[in-house]
N, C-alpha and C. Protein backbone atom coordinates (compact mmCIF):
# COMPACT_ATOMS: atom_id res chain seq x y z
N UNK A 1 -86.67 1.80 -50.60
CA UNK A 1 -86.42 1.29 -49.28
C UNK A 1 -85.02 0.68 -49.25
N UNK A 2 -84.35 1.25 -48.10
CA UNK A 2 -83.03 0.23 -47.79
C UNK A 2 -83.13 -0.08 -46.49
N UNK A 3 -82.69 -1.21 -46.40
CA UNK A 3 -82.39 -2.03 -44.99
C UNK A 3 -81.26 -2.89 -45.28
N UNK A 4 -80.58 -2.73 -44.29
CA UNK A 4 -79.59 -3.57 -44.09
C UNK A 4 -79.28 -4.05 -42.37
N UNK A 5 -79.11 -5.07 -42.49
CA UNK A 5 -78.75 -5.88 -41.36
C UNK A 5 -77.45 -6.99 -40.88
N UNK A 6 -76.74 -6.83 -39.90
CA UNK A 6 -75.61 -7.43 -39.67
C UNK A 6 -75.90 -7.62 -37.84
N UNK A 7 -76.08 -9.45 -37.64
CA UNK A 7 -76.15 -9.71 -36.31
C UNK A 7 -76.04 -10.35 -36.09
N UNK A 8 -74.94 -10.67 -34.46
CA UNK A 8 -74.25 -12.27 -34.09
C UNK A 8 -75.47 -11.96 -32.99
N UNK A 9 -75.70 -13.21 -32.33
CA UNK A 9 -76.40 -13.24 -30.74
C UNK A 9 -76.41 -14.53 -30.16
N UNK A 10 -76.25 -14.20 -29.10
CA UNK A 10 -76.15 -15.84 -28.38
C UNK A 10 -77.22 -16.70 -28.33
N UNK A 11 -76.82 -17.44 -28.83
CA UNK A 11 -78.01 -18.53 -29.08
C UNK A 11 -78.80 -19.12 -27.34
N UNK A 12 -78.08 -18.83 -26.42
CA UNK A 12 -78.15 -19.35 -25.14
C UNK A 12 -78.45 -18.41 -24.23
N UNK A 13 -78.92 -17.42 -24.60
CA UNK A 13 -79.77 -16.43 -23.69
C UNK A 13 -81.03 -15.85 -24.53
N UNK A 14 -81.88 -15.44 -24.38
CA UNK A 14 -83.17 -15.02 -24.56
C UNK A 14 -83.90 -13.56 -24.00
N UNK A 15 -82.26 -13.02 -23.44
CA UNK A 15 -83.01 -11.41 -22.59
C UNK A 15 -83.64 -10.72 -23.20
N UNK A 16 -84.16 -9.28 -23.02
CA UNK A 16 -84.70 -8.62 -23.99
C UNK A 16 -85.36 -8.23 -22.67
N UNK A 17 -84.73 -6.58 -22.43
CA UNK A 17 -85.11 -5.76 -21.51
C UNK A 17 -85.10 -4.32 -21.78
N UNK A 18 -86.34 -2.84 -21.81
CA UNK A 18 -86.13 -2.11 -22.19
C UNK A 18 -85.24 -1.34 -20.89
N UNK A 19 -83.84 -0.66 -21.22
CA UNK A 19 -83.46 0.27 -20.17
C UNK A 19 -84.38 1.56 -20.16
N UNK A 20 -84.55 2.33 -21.23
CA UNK A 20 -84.96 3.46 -21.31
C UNK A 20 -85.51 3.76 -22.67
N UNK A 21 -86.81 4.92 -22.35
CA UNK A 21 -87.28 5.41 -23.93
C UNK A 21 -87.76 6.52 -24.13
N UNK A 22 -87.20 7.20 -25.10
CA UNK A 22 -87.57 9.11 -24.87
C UNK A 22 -88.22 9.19 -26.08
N UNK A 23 -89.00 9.98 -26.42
CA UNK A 23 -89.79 10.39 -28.10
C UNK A 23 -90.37 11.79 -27.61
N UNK A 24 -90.43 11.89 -28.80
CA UNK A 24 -91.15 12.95 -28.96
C UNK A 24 -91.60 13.50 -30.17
N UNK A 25 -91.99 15.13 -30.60
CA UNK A 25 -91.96 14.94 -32.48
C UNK A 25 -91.63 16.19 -32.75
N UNK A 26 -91.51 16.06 -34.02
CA UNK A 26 -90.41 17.57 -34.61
C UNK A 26 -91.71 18.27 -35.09
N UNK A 27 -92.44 18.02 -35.48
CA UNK A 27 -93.78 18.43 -36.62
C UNK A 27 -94.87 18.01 -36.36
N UNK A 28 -96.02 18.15 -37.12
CA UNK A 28 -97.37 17.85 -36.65
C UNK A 28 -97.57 15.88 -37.15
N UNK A 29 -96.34 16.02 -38.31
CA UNK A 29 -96.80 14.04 -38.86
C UNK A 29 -95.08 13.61 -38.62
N UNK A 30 -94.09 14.00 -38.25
CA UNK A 30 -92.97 13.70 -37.87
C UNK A 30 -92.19 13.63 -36.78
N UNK A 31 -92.17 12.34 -35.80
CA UNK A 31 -91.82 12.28 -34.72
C UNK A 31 -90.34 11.07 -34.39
N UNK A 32 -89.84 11.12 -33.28
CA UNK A 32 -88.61 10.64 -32.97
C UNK A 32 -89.20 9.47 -31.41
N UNK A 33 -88.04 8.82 -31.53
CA UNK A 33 -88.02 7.77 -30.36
C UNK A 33 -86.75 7.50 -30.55
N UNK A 34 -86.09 7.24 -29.00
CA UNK A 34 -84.45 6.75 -28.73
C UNK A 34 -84.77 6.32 -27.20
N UNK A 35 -84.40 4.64 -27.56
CA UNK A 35 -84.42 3.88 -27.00
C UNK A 35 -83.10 2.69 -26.38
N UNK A 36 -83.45 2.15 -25.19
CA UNK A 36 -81.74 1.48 -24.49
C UNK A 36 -82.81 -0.03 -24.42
N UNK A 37 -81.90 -0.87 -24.61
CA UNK A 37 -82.49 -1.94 -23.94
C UNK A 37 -81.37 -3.18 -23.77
N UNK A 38 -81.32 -4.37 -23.19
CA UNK A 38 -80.76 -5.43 -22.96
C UNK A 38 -81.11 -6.54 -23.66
N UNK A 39 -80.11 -6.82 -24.08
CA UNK A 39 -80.96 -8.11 -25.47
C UNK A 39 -79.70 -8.84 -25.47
N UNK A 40 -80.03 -10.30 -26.25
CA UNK A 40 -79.06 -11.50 -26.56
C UNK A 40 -78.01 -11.09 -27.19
N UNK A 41 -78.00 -9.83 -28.18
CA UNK A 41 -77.04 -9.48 -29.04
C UNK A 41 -75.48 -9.30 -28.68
N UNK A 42 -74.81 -9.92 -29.45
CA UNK A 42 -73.43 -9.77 -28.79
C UNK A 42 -73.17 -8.70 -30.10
N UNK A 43 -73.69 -8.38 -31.31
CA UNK A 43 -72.99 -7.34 -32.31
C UNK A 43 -74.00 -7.72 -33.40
N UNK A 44 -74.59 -5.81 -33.06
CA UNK A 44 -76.00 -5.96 -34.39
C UNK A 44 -75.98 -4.67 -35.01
N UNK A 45 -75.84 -4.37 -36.27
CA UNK A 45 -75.79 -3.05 -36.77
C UNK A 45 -77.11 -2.92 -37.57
N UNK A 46 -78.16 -1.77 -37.62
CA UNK A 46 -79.50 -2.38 -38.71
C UNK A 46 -79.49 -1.10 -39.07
N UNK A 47 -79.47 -0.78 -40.09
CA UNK A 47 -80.50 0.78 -41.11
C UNK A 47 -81.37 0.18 -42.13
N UNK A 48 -82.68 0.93 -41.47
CA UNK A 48 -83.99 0.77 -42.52
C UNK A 48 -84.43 2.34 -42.73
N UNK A 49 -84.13 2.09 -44.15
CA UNK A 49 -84.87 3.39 -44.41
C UNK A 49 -86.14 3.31 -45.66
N UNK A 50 -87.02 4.06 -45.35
CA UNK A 50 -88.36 4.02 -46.23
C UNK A 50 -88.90 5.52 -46.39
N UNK A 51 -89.42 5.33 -47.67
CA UNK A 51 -89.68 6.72 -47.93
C UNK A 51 -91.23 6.57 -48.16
N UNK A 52 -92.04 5.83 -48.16
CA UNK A 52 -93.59 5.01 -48.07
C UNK A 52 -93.76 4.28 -47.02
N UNK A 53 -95.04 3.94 -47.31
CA UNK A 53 -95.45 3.51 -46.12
C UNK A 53 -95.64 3.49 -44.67
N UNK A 54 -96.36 2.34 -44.16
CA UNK A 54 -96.88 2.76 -42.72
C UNK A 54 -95.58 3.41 -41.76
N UNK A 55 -95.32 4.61 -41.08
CA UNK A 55 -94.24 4.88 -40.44
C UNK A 55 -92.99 5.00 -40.92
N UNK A 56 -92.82 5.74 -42.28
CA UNK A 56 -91.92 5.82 -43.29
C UNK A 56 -90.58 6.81 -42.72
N UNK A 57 -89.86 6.22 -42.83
CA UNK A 57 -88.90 7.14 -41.73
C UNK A 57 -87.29 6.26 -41.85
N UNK A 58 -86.25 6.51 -41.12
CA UNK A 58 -85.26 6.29 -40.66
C UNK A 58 -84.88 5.54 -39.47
N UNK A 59 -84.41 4.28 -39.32
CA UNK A 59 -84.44 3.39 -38.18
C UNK A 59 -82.79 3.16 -38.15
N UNK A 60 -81.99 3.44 -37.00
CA UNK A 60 -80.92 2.89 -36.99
C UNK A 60 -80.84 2.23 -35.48
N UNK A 61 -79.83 0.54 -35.17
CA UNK A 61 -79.92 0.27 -34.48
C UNK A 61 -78.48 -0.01 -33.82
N UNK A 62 -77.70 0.08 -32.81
CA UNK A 62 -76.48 -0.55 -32.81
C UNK A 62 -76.82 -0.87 -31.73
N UNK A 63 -75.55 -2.59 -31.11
CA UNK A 63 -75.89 -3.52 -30.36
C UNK A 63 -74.62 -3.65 -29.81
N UNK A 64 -73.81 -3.74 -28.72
CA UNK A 64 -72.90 -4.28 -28.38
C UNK A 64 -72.50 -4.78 -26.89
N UNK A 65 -72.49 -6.46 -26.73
CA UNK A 65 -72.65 -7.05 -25.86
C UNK A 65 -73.95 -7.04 -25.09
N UNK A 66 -74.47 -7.55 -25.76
CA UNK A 66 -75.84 -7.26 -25.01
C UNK A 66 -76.58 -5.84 -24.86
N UNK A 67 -76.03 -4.34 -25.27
CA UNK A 67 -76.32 -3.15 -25.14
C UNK A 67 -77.07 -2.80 -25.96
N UNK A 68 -77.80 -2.57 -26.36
CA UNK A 68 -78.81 -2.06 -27.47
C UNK A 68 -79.07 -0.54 -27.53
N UNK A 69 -78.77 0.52 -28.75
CA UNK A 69 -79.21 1.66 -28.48
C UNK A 69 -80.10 2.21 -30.22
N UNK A 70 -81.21 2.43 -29.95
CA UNK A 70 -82.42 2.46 -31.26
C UNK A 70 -82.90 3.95 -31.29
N UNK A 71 -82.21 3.85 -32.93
CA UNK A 71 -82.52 5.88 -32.84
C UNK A 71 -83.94 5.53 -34.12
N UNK A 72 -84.77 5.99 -34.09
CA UNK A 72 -86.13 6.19 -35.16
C UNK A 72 -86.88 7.62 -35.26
N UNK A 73 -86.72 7.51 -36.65
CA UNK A 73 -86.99 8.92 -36.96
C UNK A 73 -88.23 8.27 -38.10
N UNK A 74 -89.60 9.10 -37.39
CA UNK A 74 -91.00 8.64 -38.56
C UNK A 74 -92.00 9.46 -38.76
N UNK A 75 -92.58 8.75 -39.71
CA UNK A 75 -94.16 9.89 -39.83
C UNK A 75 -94.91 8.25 -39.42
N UNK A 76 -95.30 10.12 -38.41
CA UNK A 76 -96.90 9.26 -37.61
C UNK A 76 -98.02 8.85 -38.17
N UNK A 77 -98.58 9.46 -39.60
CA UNK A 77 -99.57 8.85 -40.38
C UNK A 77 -99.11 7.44 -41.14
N UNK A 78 -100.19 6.88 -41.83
CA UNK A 78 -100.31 5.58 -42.37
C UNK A 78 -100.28 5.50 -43.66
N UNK A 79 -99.82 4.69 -44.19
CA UNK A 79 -100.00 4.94 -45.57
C UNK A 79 -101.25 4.01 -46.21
N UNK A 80 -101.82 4.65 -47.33
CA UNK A 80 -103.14 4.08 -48.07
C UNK A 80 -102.43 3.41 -49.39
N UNK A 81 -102.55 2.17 -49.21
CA UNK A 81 -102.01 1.62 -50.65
C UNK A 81 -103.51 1.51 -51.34
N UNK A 82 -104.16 1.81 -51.04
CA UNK A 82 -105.23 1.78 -52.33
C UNK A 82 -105.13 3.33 -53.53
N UNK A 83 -104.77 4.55 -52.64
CA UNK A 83 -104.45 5.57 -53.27
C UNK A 83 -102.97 5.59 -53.62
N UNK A 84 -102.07 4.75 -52.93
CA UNK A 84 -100.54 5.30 -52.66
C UNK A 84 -99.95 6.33 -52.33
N UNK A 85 -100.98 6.91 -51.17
CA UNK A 85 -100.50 8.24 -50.49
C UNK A 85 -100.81 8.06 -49.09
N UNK A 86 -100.43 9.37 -48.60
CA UNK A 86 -100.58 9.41 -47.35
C UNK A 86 -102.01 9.51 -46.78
N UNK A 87 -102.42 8.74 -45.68
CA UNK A 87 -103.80 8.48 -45.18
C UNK A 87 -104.35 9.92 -44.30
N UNK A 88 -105.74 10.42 -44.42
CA UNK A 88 -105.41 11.61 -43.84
C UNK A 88 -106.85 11.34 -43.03
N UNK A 89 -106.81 11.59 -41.82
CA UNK A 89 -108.28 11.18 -40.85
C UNK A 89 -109.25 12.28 -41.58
């Protein structure tokens, strides 16, 4: 797993509004979401990436002036930490 995170935000606002949100999926356990929204952030950069676990996938976020734009790339199944694999209905 990597994540990394870098974020200023104004301490004196509290917004947090979605503009817009599209998804959809590439595969039968691999799907996408890209998302807009309005938030406190004056400058936020985030990559999480996971190769396990619940929704194991690719998350990138960038933020500027309040602009928010969230690209996620995941698998739709769950993960079983009792087996350490993928959960299958």
């Amino acid at each position: 797993m990597i994540n990394l995170n870098l974020k200023i935000e104004n301490p004196w606002n509290d917004r947090w509004h979605m503009i817009w949100s599209k998804n959809g999926s590439f595969t039968k356990h691999k799907a996408w979401e890209f998302n807009g929204y309005l938030t406190n952030s004056i400058v936020e950069v985030y990559f999480d990436f996971k190769l396990n676990g619940d929704h194991a996938g690719v998350k990138v976020l960038l933020s500027l002036f309040g602009y928010t734009s969230e690209l996620n790339i995941y698998d739709c199944r769950h993960w079983d930490y009792e087996k350490n694999t993928w959960a299958t209905p």
